[in-house]
C-alpha atoms as a PDB file:
ATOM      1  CA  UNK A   1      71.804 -84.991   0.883  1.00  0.00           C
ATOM      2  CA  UNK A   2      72.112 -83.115  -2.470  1.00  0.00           C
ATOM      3  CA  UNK A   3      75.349 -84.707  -4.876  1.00  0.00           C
ATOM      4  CA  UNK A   4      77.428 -82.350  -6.798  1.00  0.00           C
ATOM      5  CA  UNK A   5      78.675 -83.791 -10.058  1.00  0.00           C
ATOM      6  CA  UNK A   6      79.445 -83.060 -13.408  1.00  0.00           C
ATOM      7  CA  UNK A   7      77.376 -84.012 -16.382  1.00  0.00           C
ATOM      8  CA  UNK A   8      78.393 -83.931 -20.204  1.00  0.00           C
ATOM      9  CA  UNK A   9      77.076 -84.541 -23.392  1.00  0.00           C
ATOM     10  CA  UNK A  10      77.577 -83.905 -26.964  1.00  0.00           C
ATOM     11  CA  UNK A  11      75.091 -81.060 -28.746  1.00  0.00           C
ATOM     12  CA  UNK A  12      72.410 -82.606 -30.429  1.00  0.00           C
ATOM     13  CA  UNK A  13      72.773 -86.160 -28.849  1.00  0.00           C
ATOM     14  CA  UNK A  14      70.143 -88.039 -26.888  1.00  0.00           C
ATOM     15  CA  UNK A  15      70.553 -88.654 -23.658  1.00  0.00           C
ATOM     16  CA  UNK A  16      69.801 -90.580 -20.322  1.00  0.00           C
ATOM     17  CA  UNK A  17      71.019 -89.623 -16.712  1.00  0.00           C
ATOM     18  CA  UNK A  18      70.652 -91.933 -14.121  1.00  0.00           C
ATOM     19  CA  UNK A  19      70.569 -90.665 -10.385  1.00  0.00           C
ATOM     20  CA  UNK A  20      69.863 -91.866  -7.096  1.00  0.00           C
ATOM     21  CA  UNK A  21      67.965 -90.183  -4.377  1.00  0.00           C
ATOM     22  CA  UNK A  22      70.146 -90.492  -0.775  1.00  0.00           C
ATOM     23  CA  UNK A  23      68.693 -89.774   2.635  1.00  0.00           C
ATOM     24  CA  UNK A  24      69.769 -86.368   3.992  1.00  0.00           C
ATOM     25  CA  UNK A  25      70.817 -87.331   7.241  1.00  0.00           C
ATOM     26  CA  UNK A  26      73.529 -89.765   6.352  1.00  0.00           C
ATOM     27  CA  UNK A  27      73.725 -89.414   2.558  1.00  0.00           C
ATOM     28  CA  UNK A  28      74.677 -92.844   2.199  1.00  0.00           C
ATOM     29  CA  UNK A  29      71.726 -94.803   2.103  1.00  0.00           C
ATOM     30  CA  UNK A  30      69.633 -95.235  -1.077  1.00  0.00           C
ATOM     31  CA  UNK A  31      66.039 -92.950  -0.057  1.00  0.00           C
ATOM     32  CA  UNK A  32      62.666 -94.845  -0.742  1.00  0.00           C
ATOM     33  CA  UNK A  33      61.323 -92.144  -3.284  1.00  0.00           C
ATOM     34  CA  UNK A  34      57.728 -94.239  -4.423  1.00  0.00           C
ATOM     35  CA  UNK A  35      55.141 -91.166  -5.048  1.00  0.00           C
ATOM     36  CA  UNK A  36      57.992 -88.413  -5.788  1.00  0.00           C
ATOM     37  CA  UNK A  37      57.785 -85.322  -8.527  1.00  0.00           C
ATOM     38  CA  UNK A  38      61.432 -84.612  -9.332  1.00  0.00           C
ATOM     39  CA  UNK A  39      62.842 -81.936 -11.979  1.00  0.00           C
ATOM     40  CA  UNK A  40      65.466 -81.960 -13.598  1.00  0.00           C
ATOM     41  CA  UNK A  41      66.652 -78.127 -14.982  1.00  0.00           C
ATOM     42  CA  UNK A  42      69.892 -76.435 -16.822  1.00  0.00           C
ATOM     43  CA  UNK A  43      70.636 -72.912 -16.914  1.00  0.00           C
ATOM     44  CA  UNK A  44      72.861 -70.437 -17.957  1.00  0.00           C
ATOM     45  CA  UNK A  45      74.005 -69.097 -14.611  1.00  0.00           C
ATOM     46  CA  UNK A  46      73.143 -70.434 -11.327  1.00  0.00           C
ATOM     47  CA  UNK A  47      70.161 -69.101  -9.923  1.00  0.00           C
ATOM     48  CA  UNK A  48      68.627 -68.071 -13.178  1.00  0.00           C
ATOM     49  CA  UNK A  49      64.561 -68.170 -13.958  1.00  0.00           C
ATOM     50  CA  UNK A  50      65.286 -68.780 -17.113  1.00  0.00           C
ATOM     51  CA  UNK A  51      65.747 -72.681 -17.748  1.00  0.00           C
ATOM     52  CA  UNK A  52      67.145 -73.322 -20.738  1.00  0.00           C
ATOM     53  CA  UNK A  53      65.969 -77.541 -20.543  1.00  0.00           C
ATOM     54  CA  UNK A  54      63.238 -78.267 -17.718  1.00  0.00           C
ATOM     55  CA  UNK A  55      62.034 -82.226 -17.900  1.00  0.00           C
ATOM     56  CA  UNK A  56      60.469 -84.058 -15.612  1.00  0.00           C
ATOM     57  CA  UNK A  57      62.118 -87.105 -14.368  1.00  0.00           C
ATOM     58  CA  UNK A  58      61.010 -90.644 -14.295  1.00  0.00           C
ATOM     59  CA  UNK A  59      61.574 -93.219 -11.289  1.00  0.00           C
ATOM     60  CA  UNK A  60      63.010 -96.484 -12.661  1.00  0.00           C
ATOM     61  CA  UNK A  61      62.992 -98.231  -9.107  1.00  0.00           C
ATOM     62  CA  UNK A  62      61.429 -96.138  -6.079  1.00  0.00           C
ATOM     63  CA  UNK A  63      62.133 -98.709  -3.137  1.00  0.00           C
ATOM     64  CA  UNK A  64      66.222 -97.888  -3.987  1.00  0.00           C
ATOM     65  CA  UNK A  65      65.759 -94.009  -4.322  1.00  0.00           C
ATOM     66  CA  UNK A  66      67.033 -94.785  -9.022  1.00  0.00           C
ATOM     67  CA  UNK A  67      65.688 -92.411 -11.018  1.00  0.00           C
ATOM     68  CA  UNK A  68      66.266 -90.763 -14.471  1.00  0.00           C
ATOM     69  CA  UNK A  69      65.969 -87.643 -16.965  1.00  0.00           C
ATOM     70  CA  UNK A  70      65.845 -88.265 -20.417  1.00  0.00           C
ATOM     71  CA  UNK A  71      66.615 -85.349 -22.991  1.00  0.00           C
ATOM     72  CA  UNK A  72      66.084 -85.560 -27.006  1.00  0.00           C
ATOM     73  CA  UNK A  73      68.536 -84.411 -29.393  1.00  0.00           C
ATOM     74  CA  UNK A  74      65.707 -81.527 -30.824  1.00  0.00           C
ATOM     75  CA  UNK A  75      66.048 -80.271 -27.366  1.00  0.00           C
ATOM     76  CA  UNK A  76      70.120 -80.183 -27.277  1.00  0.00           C
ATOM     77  CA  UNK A  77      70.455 -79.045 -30.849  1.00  0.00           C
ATOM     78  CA  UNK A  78      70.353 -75.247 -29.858  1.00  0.00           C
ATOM     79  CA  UNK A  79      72.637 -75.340 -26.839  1.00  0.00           C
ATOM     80  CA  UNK A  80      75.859 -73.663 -27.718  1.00  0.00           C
ATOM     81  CA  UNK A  81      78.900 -75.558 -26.886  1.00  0.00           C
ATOM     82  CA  UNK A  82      79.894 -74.464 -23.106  1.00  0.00           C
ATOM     83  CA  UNK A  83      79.285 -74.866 -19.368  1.00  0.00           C
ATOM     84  CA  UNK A  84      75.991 -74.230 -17.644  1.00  0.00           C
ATOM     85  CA  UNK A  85      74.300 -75.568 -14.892  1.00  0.00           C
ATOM     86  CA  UNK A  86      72.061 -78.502 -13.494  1.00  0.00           C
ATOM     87  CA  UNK A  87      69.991 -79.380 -10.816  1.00  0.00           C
ATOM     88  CA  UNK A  88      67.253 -81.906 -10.150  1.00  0.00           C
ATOM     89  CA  UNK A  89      64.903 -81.725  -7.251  1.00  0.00           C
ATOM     90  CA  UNK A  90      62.217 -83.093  -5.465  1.00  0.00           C
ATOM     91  CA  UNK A  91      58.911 -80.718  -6.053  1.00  0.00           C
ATOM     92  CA  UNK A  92      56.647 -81.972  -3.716  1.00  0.00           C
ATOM     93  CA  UNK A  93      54.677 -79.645  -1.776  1.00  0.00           C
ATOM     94  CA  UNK A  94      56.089 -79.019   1.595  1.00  0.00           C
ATOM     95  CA  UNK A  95      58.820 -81.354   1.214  1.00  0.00           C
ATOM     96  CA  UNK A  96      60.749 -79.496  -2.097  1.00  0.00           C
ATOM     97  CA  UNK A  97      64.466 -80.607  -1.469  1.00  0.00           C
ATOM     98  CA  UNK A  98      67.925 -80.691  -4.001  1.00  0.00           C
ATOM     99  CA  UNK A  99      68.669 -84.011  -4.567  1.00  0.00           C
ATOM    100  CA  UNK A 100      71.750 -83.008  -6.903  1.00  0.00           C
ATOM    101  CA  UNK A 101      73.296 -80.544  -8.698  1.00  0.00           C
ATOM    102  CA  UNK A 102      76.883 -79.283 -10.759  1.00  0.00           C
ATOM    103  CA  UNK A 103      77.948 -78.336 -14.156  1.00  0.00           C
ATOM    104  CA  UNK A 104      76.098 -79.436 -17.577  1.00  0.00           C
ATOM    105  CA  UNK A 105      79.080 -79.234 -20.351  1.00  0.00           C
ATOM    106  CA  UNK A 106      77.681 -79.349 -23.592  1.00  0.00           C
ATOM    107  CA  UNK A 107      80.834 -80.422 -26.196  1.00  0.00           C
ATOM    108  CA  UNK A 108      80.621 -79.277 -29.929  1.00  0.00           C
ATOM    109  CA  UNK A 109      80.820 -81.736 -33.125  1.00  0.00           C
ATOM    110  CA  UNK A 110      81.198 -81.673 -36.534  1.00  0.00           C
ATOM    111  CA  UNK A 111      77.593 -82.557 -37.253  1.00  0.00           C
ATOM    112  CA  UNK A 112      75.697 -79.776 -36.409  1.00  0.00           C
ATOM    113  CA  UNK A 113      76.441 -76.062 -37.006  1.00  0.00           C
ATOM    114  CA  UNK A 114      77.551 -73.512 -34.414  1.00  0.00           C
ATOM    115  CA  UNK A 115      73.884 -72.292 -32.663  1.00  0.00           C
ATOM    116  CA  UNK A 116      72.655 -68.372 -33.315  1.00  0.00           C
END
């Protein structure tokens, strides 16, 4: 069952987001994920082709469904302060499924100047 939460981060920070992978029919127990490919993607809009951060995700430990993105700060630098969108999913052939998804708020700072 896919989760719906917000993420956010500062522009131009590193960052790590841990998830967990729950079975669809209850969506309460932790989903053995050993041999996944899972996605993680933000966009503009929802629905949009154009993916403005696609990585990979890496399973920390596949027996309890944890797994994690991991972002750079070269990556972040360019996103303009605002709200977009996220979503992570399985990519599997024949078994592609949302494992989560909600808003990716990207805060400004001092540090870095506004984006073009």
């Amino acid at each position: 069952m896919a989760r719906t939460s917000s993420i956010s981060i500062y522009r131009g920070e590193d960052f790590t987001q841990p998830f967990v992978a729950y079975t669809t029919d209850t969506g309460s127990t932790a989903e053995n994920i050993t041999g996944w490919t899972l996605l993680f993607s933000v966009a503009r809009t929802r629905n949009s082709t154009d993916k403005l951060i696609s990585a990979a995700c890496s399973i920390t430990v596949a027996a309890s469904g944890t797994f994690s993105v991991t972002i750079a700060d070269t990556i972040t630098d360019d996103l303009a302060p605002g709200a977009y969108f996220w979503d992570v999913w399985r990519t599997d052939a024949g078994a592609e499924r949302l494992l989560g998804c909600g808003t990716f708020n990207v805060k400004g700072n001092a540090r870095l100047p506004p984006s073009a």
